[in-house]
Protein backbone atom coordinates (compact mmCIF):
# COMPACT_ATOMS: atom_id res chain seq x y z
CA UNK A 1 2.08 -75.12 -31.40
CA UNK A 2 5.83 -76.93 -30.49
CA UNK A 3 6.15 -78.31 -27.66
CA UNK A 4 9.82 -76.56 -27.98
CA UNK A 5 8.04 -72.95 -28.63
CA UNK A 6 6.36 -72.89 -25.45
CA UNK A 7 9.67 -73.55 -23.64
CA UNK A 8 11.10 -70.99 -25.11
CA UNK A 9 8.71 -68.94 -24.37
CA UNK A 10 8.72 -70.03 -20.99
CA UNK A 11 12.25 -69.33 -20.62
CA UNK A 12 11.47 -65.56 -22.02
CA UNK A 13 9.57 -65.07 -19.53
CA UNK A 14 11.09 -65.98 -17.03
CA UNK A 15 14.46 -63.87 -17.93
CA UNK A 16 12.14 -61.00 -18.24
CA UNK A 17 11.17 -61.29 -14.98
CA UNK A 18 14.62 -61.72 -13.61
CA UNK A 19 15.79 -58.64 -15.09
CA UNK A 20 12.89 -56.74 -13.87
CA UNK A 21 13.46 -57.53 -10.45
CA UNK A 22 17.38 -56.67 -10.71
CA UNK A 23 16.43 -53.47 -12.16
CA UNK A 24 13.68 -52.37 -9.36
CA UNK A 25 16.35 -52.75 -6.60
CA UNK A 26 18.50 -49.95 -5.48
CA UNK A 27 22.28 -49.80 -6.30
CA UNK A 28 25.16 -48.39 -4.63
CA UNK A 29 28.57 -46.66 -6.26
CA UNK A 30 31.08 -45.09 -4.60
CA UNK A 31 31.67 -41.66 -5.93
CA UNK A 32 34.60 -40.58 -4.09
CA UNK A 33 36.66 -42.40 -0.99
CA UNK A 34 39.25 -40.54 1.09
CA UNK A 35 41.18 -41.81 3.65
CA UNK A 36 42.75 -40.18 6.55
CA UNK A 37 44.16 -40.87 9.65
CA UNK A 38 41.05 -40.53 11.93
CA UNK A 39 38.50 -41.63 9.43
CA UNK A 40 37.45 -42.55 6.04
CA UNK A 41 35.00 -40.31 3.77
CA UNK A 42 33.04 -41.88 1.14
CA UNK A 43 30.59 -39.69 -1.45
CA UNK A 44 28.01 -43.08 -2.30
CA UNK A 45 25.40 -42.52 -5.00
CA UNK A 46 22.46 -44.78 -4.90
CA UNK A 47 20.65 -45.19 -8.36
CA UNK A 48 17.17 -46.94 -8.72
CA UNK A 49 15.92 -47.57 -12.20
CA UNK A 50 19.28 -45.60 -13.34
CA UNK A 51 18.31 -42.55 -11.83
CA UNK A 52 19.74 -40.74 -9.01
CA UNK A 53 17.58 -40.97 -5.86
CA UNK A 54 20.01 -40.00 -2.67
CA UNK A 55 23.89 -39.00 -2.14
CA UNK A 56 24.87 -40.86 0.44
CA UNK A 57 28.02 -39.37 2.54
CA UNK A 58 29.60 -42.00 4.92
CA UNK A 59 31.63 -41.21 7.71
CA UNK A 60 33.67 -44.53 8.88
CA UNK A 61 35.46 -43.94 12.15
CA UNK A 62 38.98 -45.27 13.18
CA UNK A 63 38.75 -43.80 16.69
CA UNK A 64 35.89 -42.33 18.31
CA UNK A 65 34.78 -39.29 16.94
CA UNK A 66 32.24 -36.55 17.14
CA UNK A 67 31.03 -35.22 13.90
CA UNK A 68 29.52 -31.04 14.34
CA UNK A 69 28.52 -30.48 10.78
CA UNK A 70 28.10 -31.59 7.49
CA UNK A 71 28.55 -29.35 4.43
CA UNK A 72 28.56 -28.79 0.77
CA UNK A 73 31.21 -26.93 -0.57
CA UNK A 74 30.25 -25.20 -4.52
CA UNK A 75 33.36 -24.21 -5.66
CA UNK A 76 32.77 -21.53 -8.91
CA UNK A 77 35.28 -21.33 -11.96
CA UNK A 78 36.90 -18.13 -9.66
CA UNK A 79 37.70 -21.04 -7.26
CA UNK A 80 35.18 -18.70 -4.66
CA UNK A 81 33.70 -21.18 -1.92
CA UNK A 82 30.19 -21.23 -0.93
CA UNK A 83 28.33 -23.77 2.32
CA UNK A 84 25.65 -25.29 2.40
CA UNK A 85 25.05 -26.93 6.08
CA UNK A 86 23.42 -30.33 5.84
CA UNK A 87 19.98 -28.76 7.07
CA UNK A 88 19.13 -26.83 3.92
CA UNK A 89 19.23 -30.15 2.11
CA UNK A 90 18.04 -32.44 4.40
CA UNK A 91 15.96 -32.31 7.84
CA UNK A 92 16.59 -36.19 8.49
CA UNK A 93 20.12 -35.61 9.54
CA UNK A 94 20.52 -35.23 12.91
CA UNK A 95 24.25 -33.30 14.11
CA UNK A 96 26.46 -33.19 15.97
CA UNK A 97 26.26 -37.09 16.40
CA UNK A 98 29.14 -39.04 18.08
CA UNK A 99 30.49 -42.42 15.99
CA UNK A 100 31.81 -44.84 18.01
CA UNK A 101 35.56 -46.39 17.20
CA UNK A 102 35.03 -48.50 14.12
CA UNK A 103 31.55 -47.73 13.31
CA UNK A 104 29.76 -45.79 10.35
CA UNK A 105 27.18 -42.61 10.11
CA UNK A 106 25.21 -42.07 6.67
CA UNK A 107 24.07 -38.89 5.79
CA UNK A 108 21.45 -39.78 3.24
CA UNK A 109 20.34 -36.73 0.98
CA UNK A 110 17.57 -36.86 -1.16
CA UNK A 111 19.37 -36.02 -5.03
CA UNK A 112 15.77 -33.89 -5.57
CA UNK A 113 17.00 -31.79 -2.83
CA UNK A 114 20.02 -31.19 -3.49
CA UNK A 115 19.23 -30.33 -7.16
CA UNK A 116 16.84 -27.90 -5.76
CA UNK A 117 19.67 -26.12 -3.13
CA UNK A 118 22.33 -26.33 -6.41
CA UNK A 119 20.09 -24.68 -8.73
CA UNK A 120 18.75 -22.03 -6.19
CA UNK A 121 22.49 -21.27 -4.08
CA UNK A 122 23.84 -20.27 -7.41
CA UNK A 123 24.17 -19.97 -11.38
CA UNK A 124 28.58 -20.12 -11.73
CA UNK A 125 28.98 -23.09 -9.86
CA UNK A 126 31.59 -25.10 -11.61
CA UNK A 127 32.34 -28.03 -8.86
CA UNK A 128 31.39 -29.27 -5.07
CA UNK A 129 32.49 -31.35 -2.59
CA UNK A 130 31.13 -32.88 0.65
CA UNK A 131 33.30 -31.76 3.76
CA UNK A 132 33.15 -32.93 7.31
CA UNK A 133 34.08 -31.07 10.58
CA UNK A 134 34.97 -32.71 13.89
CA UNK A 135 35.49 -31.62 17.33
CA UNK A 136 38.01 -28.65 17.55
CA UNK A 137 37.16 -27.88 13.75
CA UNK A 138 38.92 -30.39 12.01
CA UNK A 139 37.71 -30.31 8.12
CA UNK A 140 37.84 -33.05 5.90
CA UNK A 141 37.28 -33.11 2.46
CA UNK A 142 35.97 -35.84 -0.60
CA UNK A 143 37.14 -35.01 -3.87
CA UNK A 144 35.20 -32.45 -6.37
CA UNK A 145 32.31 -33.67 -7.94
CA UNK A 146 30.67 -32.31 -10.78
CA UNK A 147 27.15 -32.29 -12.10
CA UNK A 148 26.55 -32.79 -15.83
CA UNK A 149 23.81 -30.96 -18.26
CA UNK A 150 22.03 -34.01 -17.69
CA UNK A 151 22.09 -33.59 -13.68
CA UNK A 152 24.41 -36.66 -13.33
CA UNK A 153 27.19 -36.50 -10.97
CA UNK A 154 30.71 -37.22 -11.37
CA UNK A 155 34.36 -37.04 -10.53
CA UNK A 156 35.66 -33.90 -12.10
CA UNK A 157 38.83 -34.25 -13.88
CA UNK A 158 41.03 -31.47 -12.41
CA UNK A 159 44.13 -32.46 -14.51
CA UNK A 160 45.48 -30.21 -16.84
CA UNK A 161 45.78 -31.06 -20.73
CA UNK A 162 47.44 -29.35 -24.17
């Protein structure tokens, strides 16, 4: 063999390895982000391998806050409204919980979970959304999501077209 083959190979190997290790590590996108006066909501997915493993909902506080309840709105094609509290999907979440002025909370829930709630809560939902409620019942709201055939989530287009 070539000297010049083996570094070649050499160098395969090596950029196989690179891109194994990039792939293994979890990855973070950012679903949804409202802002509002008191705090910011974000709906995070984190992907390993290119598949869902948890929805991440982060609460980002501009003023101290305390947060009662986390929920999951499905929304059918009737527009009819139906909760889920955070504790159906998730026992690791811990509420009411007060954020401190310019801190965070995650609510990390397990995307095998929620699948299971989705598909056993009901057959017409259409779209869903994460809301939030504060102290003295303030709601806040991300935007609607939507889950594909394939069980992927997105950002459902609510515009209207010809």
């Amino acid at each position: 063999m070539d000297f010049s083959y083996i570094i070649v190979f050499v160098i395969l190997i090596i950029g196989v390895l690179i891109w194994q290790l990039s792939q293994s590590r979890s990855r973070q996108f950012t679903l949804s982000k409202q802002i509002f006066p008191d705090l910011d909501l974000l709906v995070i997915i984190a992907k390993k391998e290119r598949k869902i493993q948890d929805v991440i909902v982060r609460v980002e506080a501009k003023k101290e806050l305390n947060l009662l309840h986390i929920r999951c709105e499905l929304i059918s094609e009737n527009r009819e409204f139906t909760y889920i509290d955070s504790s159906e999907i998730s026992e690791s979440i811990h509420l009411p919980y007060r954020i401190q002025k310019q801190t965070g909370f995650d609510a990390i829930f397990p995307f095998q979970g929620l699948k299971e709630v989705f598909a056993d809560k009901t057959s017409s939902m259409n779209t869903f959304r994460m809301v939030v409620v504060l102290e003295h019942n303030k709601t806040y709201k991300s935007h609607e999501l939507a889950l594909s055939k394939y069980w992927k989530i997105y950002k459902a287009d609510t515009g209207k077209y010809n």
